[in-house]
N, C-alpha and C. Protein backbone atom coordinates (compact mmCIF):
# COMPACT_ATOMS: atom_id res chain seq x y z
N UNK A 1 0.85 -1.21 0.00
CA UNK A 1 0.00 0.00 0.00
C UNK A 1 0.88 1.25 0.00
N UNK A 2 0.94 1.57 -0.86
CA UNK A 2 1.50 3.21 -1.12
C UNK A 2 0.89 4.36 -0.52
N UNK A 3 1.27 5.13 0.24
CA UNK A 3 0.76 6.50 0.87
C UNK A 3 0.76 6.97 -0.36
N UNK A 4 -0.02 8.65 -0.59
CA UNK A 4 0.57 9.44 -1.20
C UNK A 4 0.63 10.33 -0.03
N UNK A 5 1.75 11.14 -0.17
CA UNK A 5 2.24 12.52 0.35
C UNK A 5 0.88 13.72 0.69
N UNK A 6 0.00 13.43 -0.05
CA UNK A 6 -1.37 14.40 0.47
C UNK A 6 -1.86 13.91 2.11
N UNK A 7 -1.99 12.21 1.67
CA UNK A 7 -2.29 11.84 2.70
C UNK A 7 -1.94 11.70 4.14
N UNK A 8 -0.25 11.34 3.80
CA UNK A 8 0.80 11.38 4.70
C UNK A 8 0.43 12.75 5.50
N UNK A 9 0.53 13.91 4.85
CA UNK A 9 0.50 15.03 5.58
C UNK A 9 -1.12 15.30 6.26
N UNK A 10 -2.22 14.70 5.51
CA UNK A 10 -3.69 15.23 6.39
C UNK A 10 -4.01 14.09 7.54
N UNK A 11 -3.14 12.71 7.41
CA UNK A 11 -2.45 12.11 8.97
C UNK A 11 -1.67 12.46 10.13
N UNK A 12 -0.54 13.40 9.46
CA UNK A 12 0.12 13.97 10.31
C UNK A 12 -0.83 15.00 11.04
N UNK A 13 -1.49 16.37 10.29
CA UNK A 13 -2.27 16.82 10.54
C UNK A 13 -3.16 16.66 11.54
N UNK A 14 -3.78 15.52 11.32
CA UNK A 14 -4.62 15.01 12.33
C UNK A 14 -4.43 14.44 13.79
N UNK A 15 -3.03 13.80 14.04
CA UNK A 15 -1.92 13.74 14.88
C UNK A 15 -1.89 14.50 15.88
N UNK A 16 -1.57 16.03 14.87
CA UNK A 16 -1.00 17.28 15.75
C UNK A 16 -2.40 17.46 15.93
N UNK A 17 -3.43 17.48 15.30
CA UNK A 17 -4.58 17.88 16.33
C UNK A 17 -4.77 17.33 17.41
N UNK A 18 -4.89 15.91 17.60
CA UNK A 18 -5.29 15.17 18.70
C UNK A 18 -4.37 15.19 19.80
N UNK A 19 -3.11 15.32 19.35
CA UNK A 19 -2.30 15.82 20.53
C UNK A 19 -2.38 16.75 21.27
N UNK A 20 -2.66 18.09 20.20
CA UNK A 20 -3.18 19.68 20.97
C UNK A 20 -3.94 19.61 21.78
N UNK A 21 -5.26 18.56 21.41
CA UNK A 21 -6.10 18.62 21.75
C UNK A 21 -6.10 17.82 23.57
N UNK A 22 -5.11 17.25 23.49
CA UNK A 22 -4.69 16.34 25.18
C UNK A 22 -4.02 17.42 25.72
N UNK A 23 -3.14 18.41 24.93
CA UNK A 23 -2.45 19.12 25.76
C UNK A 23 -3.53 20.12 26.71
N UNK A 24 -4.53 20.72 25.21
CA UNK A 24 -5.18 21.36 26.06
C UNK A 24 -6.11 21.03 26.92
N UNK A 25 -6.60 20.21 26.83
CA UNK A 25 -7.31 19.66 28.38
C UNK A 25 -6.49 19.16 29.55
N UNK A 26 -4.87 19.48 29.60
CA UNK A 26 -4.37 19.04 30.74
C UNK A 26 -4.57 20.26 30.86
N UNK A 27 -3.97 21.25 30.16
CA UNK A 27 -4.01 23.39 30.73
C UNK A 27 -4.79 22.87 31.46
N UNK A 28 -6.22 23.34 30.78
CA UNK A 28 -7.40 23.24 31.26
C UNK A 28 -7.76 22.82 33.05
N UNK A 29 -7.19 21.43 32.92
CA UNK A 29 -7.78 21.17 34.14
C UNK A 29 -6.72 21.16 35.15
N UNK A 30 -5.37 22.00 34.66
CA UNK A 30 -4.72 22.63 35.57
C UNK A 30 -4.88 23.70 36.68
């Protein structure tokens, strides 16, 4: 199965969201 490079990057993308998204609920419930 071949990535293409669009995809690769709207995975990564999605990544850095879900990560942001843990960071900011630790702020949060700091």
């Amino acid at each position: 199965m071949v990535m293409r490079p669009v995809n690769a990057l709207y995975s990564a993308m999605i990544q850095v969201r879900k990560s942001l998204r843990v960071h900011t609920k630790s702020f949060k419930s700091c």
